[in-house]
Protein backbone atom coordinates (compact mmCIF):
# COMPACT_ATOMS: atom_id res chain seq x y z
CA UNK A 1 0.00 0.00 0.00
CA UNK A 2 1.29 3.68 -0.66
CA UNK A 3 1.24 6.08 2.12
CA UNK A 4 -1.15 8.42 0.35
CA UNK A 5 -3.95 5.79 0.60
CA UNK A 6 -2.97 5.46 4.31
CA UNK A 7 -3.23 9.66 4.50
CA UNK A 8 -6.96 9.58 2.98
CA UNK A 9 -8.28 7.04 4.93
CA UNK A 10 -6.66 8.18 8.14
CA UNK A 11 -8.59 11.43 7.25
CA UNK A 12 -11.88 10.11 6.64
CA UNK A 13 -11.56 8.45 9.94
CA UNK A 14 -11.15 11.54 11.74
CA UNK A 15 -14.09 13.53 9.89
CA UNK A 16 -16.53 10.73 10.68
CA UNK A 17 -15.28 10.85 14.39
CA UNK A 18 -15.93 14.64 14.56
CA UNK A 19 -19.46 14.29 12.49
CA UNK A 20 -20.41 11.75 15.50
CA UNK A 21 -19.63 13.75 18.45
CA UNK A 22 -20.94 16.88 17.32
CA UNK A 23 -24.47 14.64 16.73
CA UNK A 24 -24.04 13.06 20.48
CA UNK A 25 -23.96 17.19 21.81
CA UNK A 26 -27.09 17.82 19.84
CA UNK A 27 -29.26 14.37 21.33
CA UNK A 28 -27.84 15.56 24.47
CA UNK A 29 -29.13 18.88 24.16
CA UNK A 30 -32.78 17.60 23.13
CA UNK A 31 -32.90 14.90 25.69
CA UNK A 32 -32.34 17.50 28.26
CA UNK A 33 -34.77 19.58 27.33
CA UNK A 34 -36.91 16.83 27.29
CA UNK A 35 -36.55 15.47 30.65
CA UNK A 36 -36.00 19.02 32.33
CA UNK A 37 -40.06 19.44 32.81
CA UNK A 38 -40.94 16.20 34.05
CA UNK A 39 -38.33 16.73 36.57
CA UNK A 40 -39.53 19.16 37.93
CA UNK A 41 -43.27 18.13 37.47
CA UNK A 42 -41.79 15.30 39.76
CA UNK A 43 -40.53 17.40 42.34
CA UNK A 44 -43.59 19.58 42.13
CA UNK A 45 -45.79 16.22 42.97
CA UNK A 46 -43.59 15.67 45.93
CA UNK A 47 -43.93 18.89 47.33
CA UNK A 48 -47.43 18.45 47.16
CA UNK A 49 -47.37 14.76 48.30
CA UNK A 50 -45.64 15.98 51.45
CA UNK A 51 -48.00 19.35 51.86
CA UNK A 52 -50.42 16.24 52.13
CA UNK A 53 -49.00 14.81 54.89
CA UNK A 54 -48.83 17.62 56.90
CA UNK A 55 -52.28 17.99 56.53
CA UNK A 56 -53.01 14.39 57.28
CA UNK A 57 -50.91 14.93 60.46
CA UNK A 58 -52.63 17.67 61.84
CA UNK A 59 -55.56 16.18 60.95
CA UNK A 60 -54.84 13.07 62.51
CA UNK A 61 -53.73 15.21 65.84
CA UNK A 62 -57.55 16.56 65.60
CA UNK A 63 -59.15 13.35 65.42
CA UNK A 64 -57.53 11.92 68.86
CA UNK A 65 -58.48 15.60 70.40
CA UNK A 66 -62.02 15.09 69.41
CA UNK A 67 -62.18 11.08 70.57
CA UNK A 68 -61.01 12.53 73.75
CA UNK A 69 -63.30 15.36 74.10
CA UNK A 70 -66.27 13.14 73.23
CA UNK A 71 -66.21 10.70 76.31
CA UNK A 72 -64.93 13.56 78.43
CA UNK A 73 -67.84 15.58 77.60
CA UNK A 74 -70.06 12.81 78.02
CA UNK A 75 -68.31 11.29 81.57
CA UNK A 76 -68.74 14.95 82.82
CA UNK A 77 -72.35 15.39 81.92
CA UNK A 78 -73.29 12.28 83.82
CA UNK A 79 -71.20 13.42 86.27
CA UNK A 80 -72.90 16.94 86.54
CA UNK A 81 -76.59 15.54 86.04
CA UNK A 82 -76.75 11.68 87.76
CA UNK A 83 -78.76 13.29 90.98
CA UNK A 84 -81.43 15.09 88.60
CA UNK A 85 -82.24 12.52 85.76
CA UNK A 86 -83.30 9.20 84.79
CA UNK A 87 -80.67 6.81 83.79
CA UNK A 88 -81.77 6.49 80.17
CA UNK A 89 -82.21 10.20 79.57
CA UNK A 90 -79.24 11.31 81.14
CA UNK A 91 -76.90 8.64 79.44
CA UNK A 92 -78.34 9.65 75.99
CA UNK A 93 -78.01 12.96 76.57
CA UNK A 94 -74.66 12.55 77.42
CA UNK A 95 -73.92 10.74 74.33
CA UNK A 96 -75.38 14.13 72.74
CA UNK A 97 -73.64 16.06 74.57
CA UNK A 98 -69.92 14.06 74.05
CA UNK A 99 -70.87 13.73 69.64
CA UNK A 100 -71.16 18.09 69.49
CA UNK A 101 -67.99 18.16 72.12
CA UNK A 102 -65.99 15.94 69.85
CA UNK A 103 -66.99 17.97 66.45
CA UNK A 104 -66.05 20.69 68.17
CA UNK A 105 -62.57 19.38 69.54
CA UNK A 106 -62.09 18.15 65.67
CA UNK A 107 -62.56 21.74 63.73
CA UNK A 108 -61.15 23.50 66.70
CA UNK A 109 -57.57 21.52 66.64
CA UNK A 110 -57.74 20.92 62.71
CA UNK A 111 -56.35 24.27 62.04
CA UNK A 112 -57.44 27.23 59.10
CA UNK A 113 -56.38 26.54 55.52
CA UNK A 114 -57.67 26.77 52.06
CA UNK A 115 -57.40 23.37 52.87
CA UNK A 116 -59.23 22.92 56.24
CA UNK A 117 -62.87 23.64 54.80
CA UNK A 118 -62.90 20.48 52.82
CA UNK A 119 -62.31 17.91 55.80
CA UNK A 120 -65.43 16.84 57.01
CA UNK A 121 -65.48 15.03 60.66
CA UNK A 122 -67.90 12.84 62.24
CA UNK A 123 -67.90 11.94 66.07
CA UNK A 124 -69.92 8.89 67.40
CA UNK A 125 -70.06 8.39 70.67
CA UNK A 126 -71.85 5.09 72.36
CA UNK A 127 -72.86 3.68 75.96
CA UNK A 128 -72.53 0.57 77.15
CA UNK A 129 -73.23 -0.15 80.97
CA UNK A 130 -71.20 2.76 82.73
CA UNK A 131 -68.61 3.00 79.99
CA UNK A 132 -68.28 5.51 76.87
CA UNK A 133 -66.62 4.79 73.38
CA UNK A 134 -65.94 7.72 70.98
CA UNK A 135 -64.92 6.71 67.24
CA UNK A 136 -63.85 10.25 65.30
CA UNK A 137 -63.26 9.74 61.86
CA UNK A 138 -62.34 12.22 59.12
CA UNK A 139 -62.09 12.87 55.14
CA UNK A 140 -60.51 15.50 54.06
CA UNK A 141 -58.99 16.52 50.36
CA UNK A 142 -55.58 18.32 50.05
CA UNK A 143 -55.13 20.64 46.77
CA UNK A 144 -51.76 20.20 44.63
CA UNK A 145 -50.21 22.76 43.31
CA UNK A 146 -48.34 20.95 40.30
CA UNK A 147 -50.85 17.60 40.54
CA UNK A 148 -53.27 19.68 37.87
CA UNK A 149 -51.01 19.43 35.38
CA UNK A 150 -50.82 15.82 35.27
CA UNK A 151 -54.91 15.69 36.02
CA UNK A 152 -54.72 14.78 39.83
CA UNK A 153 -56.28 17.79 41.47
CA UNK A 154 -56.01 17.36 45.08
CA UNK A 155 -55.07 14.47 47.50
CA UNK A 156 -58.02 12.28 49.14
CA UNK A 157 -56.68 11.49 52.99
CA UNK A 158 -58.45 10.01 55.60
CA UNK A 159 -58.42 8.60 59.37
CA UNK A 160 -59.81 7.59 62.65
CA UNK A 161 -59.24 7.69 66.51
CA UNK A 162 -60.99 5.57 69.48
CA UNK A 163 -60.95 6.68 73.04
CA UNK A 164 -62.93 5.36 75.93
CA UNK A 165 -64.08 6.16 79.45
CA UNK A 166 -65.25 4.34 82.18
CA UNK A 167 -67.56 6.40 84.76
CA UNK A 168 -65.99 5.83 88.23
CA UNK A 169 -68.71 3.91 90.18
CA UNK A 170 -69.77 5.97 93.35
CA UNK A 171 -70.79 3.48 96.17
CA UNK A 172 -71.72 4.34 99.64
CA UNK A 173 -71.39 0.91 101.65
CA UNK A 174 -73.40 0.88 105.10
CA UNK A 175 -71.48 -2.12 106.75
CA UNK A 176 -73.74 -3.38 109.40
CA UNK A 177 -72.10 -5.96 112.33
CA UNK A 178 -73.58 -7.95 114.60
CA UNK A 179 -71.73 -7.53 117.89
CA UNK A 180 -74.32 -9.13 120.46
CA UNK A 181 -72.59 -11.61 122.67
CA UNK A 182 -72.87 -14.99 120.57
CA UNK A 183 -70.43 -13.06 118.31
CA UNK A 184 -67.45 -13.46 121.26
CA UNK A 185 -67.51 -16.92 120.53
CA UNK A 186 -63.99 -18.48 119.33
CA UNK A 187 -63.47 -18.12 115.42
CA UNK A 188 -62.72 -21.71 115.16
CA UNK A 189 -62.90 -25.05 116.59
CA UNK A 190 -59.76 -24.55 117.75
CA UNK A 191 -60.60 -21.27 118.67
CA UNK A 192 -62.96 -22.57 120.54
CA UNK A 193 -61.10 -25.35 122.54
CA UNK A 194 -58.19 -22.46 123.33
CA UNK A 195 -60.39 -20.60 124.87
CA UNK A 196 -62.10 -23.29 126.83
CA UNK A 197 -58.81 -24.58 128.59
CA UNK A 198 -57.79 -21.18 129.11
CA UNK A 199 -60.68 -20.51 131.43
CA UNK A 200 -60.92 -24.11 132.64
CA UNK A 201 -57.49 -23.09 134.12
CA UNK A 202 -59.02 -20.15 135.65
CA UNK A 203 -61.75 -22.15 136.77
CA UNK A 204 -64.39 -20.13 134.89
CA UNK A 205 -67.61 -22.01 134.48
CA UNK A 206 -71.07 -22.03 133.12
CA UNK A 207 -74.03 -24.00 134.07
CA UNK A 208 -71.88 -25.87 136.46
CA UNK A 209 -70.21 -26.82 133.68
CA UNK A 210 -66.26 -25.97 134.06
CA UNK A 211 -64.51 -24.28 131.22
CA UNK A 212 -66.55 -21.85 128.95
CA UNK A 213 -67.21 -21.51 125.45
CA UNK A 214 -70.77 -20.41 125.34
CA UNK A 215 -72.96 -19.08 126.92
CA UNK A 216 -70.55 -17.35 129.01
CA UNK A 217 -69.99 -14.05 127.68
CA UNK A 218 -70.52 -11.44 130.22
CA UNK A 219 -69.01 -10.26 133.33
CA UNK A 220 -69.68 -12.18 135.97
CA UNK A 221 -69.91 -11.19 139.69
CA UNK A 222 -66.48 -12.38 141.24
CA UNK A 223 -64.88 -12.53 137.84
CA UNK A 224 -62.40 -10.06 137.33
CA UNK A 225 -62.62 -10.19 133.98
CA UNK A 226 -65.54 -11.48 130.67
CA UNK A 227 -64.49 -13.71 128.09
CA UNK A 228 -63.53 -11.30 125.83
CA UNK A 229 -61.10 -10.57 127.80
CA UNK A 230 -59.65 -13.39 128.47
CA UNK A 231 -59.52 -14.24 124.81
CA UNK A 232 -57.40 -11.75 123.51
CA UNK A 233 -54.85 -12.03 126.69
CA UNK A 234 -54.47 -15.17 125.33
CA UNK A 235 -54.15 -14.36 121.82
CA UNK A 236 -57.29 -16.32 120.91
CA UNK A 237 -59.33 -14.60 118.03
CA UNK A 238 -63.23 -14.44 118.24
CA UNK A 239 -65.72 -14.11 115.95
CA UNK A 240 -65.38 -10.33 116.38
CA UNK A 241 -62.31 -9.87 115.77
CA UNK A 242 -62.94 -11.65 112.35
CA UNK A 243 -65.48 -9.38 111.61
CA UNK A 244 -63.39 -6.39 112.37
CA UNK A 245 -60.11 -7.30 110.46
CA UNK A 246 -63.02 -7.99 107.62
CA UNK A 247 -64.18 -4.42 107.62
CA UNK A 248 -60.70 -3.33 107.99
CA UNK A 249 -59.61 -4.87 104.63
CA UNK A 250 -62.98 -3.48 102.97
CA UNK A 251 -61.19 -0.08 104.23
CA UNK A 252 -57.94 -0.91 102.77
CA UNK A 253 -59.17 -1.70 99.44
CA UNK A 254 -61.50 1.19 99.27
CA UNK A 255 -58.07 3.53 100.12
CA UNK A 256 -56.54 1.66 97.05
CA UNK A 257 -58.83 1.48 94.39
CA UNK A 258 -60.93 5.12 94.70
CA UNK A 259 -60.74 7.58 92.46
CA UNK A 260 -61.16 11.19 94.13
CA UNK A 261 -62.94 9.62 96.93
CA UNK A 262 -65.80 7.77 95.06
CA UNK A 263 -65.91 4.82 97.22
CA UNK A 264 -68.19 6.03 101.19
CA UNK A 265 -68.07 4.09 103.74
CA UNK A 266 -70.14 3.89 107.03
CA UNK A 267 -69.86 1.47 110.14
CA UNK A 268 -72.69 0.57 112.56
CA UNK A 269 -73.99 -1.96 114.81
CA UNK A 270 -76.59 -4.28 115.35
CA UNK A 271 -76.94 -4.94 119.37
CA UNK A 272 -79.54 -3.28 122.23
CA UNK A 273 -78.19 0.69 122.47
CA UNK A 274 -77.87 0.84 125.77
CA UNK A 275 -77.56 5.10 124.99
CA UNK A 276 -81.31 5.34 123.48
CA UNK A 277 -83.70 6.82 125.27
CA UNK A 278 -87.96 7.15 124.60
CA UNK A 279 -89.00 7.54 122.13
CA UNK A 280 -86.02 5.88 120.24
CA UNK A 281 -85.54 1.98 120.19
CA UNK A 282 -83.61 0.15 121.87
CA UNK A 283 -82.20 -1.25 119.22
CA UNK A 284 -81.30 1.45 117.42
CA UNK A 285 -77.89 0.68 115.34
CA UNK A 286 -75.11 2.50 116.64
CA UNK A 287 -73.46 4.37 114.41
CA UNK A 288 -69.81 3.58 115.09
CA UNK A 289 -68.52 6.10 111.90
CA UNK A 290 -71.09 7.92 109.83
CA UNK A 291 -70.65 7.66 105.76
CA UNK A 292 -67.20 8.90 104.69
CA UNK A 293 -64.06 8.62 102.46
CA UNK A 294 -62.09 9.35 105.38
CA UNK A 295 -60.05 6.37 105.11
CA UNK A 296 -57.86 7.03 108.18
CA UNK A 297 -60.75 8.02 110.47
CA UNK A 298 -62.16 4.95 109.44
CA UNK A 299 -59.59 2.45 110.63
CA UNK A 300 -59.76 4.17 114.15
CA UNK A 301 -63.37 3.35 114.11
CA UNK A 302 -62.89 -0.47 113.01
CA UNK A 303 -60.56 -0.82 115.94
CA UNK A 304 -63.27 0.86 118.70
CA UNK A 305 -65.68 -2.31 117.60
CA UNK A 306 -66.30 -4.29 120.64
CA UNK A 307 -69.24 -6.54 121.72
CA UNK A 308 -72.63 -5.07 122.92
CA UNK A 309 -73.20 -4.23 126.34
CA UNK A 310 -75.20 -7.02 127.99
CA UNK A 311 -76.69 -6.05 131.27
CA UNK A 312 -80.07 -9.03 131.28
CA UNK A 313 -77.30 -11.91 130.93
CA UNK A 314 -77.77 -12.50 127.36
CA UNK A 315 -82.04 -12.00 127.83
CA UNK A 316 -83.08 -9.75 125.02
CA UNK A 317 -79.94 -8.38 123.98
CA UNK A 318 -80.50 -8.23 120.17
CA UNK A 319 -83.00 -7.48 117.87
CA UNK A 320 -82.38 -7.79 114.47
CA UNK A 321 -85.51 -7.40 112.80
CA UNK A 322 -86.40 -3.70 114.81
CA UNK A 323 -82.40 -2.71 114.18
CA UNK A 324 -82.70 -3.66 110.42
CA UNK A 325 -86.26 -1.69 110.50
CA UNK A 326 -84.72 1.42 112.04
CA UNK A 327 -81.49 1.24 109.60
CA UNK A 328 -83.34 1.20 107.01
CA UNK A 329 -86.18 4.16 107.38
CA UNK A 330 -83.84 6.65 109.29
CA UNK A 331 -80.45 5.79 108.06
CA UNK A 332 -80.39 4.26 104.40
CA UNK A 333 -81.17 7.02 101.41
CA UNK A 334 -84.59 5.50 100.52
CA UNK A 335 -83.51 5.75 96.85
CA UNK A 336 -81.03 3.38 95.49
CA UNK A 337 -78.34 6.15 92.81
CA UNK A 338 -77.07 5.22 89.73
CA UNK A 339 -73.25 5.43 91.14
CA UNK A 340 -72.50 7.83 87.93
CA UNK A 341 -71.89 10.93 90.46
CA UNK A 342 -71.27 11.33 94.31
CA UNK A 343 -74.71 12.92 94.81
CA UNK A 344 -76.28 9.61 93.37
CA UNK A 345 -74.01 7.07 94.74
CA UNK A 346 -74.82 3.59 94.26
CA UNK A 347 -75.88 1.97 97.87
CA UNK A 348 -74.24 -1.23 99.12
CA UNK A 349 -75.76 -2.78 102.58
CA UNK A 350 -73.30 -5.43 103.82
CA UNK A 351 -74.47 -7.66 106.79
CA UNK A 352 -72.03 -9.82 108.92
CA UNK A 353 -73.75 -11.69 111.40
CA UNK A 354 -74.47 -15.38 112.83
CA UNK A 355 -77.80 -14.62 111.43
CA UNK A 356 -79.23 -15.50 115.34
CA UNK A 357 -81.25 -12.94 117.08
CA UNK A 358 -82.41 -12.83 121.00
CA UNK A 359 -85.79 -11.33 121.72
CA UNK A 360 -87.52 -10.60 124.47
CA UNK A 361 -90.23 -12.93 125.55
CA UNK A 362 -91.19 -15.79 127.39
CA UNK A 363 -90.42 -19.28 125.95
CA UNK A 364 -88.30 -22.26 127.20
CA UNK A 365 -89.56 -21.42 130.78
CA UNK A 366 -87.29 -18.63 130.75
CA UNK A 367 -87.49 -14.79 129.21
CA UNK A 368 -84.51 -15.93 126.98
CA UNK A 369 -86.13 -16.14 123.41
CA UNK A 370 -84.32 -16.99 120.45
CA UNK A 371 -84.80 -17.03 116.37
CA UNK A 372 -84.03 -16.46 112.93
CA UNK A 373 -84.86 -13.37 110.55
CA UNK A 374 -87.93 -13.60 109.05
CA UNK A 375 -87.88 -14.06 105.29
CA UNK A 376 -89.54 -10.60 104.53
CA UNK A 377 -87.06 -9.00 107.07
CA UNK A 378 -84.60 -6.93 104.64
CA UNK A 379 -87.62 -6.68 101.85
CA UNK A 380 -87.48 -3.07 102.20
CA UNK A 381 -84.11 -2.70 102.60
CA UNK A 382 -83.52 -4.49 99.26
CA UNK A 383 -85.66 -1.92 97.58
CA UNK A 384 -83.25 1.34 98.58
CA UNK A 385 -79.86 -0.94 98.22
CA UNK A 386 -78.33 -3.80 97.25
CA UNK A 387 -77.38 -6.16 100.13
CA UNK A 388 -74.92 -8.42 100.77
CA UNK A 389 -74.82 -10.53 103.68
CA UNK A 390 -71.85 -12.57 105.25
CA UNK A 391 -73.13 -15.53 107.43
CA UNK A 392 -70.18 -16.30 110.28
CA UNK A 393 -71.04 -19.72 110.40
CA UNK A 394 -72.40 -20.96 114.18
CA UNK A 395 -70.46 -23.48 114.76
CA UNK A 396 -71.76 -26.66 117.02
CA UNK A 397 -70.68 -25.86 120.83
CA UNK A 398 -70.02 -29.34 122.87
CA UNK A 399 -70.57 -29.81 126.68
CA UNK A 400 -66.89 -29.95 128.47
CA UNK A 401 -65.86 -28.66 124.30
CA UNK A 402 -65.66 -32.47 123.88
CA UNK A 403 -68.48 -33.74 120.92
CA UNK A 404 -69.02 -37.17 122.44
CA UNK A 405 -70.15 -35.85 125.35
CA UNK A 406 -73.62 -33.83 123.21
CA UNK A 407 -74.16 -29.99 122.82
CA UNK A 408 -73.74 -27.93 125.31
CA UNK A 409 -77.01 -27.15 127.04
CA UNK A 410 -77.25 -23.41 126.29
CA UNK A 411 -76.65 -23.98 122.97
CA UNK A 412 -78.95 -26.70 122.59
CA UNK A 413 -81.81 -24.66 123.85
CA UNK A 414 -80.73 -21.50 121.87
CA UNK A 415 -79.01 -22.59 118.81
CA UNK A 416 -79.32 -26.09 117.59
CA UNK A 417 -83.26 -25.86 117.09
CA UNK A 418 -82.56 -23.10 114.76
CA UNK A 419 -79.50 -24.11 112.85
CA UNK A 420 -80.82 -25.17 109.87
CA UNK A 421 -83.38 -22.48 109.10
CA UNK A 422 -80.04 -19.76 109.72
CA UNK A 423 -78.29 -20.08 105.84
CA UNK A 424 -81.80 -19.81 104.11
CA UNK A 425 -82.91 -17.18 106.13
CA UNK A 426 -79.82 -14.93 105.82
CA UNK A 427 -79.73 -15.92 101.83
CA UNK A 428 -83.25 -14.39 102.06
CA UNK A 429 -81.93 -11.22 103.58
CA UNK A 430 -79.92 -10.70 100.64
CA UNK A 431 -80.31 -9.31 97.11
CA UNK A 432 -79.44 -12.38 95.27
CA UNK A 433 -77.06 -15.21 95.97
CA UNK A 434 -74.36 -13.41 94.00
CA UNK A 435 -74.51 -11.16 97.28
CA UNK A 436 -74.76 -13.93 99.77
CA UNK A 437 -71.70 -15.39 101.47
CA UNK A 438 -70.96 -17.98 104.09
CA UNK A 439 -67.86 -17.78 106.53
CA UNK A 440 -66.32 -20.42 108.67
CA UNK A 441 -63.52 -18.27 109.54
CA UNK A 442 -61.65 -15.13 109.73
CA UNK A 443 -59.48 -15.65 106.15
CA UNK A 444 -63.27 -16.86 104.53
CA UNK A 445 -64.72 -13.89 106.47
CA UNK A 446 -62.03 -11.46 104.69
CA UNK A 447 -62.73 -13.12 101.03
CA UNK A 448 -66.36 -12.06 100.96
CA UNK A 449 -65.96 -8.63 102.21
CA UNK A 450 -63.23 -8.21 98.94
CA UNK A 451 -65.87 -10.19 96.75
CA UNK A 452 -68.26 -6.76 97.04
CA UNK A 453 -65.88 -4.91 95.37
CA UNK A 454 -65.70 -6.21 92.52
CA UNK A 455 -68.76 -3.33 91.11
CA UNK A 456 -66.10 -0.51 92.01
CA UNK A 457 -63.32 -1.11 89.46
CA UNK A 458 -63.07 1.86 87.50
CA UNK A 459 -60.63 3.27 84.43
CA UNK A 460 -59.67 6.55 83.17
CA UNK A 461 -59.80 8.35 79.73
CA UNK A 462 -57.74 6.61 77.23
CA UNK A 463 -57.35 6.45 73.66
CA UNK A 464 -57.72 2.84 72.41
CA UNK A 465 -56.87 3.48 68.69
């Protein structure tokens, strides 16, 4: 080959080389121009995508505000109205009340926008039992700025919150004790046989009868000192005692679980009043503490408890039926609240007793009567509360506290004719069997008294969702 064929080609080589990049600039040039708009229609859409959230955020922030509002409205309109209305108007006009609260709350938190007028909120609030539910949805359309040009005006968002509310119950609980003397009996059978060889030793007797257990319960001329006593020198707990670290837990747990003081309670006792005078009964209840949420105040008046005077030797000395008769038309509110506020608290009546009264009459030769409540006894005191009762089972009392030798004679004249008609009578006494318990001792005693509490759990405002 000659060199001037290399030359030529070598040159037609470099002006195809030049021809190509100068067409690579100009497809440059138009892909960039090209790809310049939709760049910036993309950035355009994101501004506006995140404009969105914003709105969706604040929106979202209004939707909890209102679910809140709702039940709050509606827990403070019971609150504010329970004493002066039915239950079924004033629950639905709280729900009323809590759906205009929550729109409120909703336009009130969702801000002022070009953008705000097009979110429309709804609020429902419902009832069930003493609880409110508030479900506050939105949907609400966010314009675009740059979203036209591509056909997509504005941004459909949407959203929800729950909250609920659960009333705190107010209950007033009128515990009612039984502190006539067969309460001083031992707790147990062990109880029991403690406390007989502790005043067998001390030569205590009863109907000639050495040792005591029943029967015996009062101070006796030459003894220097009753039963009762002797009992807790010992440390031997009574039936009494049960019955007051009962009462005390029922104070404990009411200290834990109210809320601003919701839960009222109020300690008397059933026994003859030796302070009454004409024209009140003689078996007028004491009242040991009057209703309150004084927790501390009542814990000193759980430990001032003590058996009934007993000046007739046991003749008399309680009267259940005229006691429960009294309680109930001068002490218990003769209407039953709805427990929504504390000026319509809900009323509890909780009776602890052997469910054995003595009367005064004349039967089994002596003025010594004894019986059982009449089935129609708390009939009227059912009507203005609900009542629980606690039977402290009578246990069987032995002659000598030894079973082979047969009952001991005071309690077969007083007791053991009655013992079987005791449970149905006291189940009689209360509102249903749900409220009806039976004790045979002090830990038993304590477990009933907690089961009544179960109607005062309460919760607070909360947003569920």
């Amino acid at each position: 080959m000659r060199w001037t064929n290399i030359f030529f080609a070598d040159a037609r080589l470099t002006r195809a080389a030049v021809s190509a990049v100068g067409d690579r600039r100009a497809s440059f040039a138009v892909t960039f121009s090209l790809t310049v708009p939709v760049l910036v229609l993309l950035a355009g859409l994101g501004v506006d995508y995140l404009t969105g959230l914003s709105f969706k955020s604040r929106w979202d922030a209004a939707a909890d505000a209102a679910a809140l509002a709702a039940v709050q409205a509606a827990d403070s309109y019971v609150k504010n109205n329970a004493a002066t209305m039915a239950s079924q108007t004033l629950m639905a006009n709280a729900v009323s009340y809590g759906n205009t609260a929550g729109t409120q709350a909703f336009n009130a938190n969702a801000g002022t926008s070009e953008a705000t007028g097009s979110v429309t909120p709804t609020v429902v609030v419902s009832q069930s039992g003493n609880s409110f539910t508030a479900t506050a949805t939105y949907v609400g359309a966010v314009p675009t700025h740059f979203g036209g040009l591509v056909g997509v005006r504005d941004f459909g968002v949407g959203g929800f919150a729950v909250a609920s509310a659960t009333l705190a119950t107010y209950i007033n609980y009128y515990i009612l004790v039984d502190i006539s003397q067969s309460m001083g009996i031992g707790d147990t059978t062990t109880d029991m046989t403690n406390l007989y060889n502790v005043t067998h030793a001390m030569g205590y007797s009863d109907d000639n009868e050495p040792g005591c257990v029943f029967g015996c319960h009062v101070a006796v001329q030459g003894r220097p000192l009753t039963n009762e006593q002797v009992a807790h020198n010992a440390g031997i707990t009574l039936r009494i005692d049960s019955a007051k670290a009962a009462i005390q837990t029922v104070v404990n747990q009411a200290k834990t679980n109210a809320i601003n003081g919701n839960i009222q309670i109020g300690i008397y006792t059933l026994q003859e009043n030796q302070s009454t005078t004409p024209p009140n009964p003689a078996y007028q209840p004491m009242t040991i503490q009057g209703m309150t949420n004084n927790y501390t105040a009542l814990t000193t008046a759980v430990g001032t408890i003590d058996l009934g005077p007993n000046v007739t030797n046991g003749y008399g000395d309680s009267d259940m039926v005229d006691s429960i008769n009294y309680f109930t038309s001068k002490i218990l509110p003769t209407n039953n609240g709805t427990g929504y506020s504390a000026n319509s608290p809900k009323n509890y009546v909780f009776l602890i007793t052997d469910g054995l009264e003595d009367t005064p009459g004349w039967c089994n030769f002596t003025f010594h009567c004894t019986g059982v409540l009449p089935s129609t006894a708390c009939a009227q005191m059912q009507t203005q509360a609900t009542v629980g009762v606690i039977y402290t089972t009578y246990l069987p009392i032995y002659t000598n506290n030894d079973s082979s030798q047969g009952y001991d004679s005071e309690y077969a004249l007083l007791v053991q004719p009655y013992q079987s008609q005791i449970q149905p009578s006291l189940l009689s006494c209360a509102s249903s069997s749900q409220f009806f318990f039976q004790a045979d001792n002090g830990p038993a005693l304590i477990a009933a008294m907690n089961a009544l509490f179960v109607a005062s759990t309460t919760a607070p405002v909360r947003l569920t969702q």
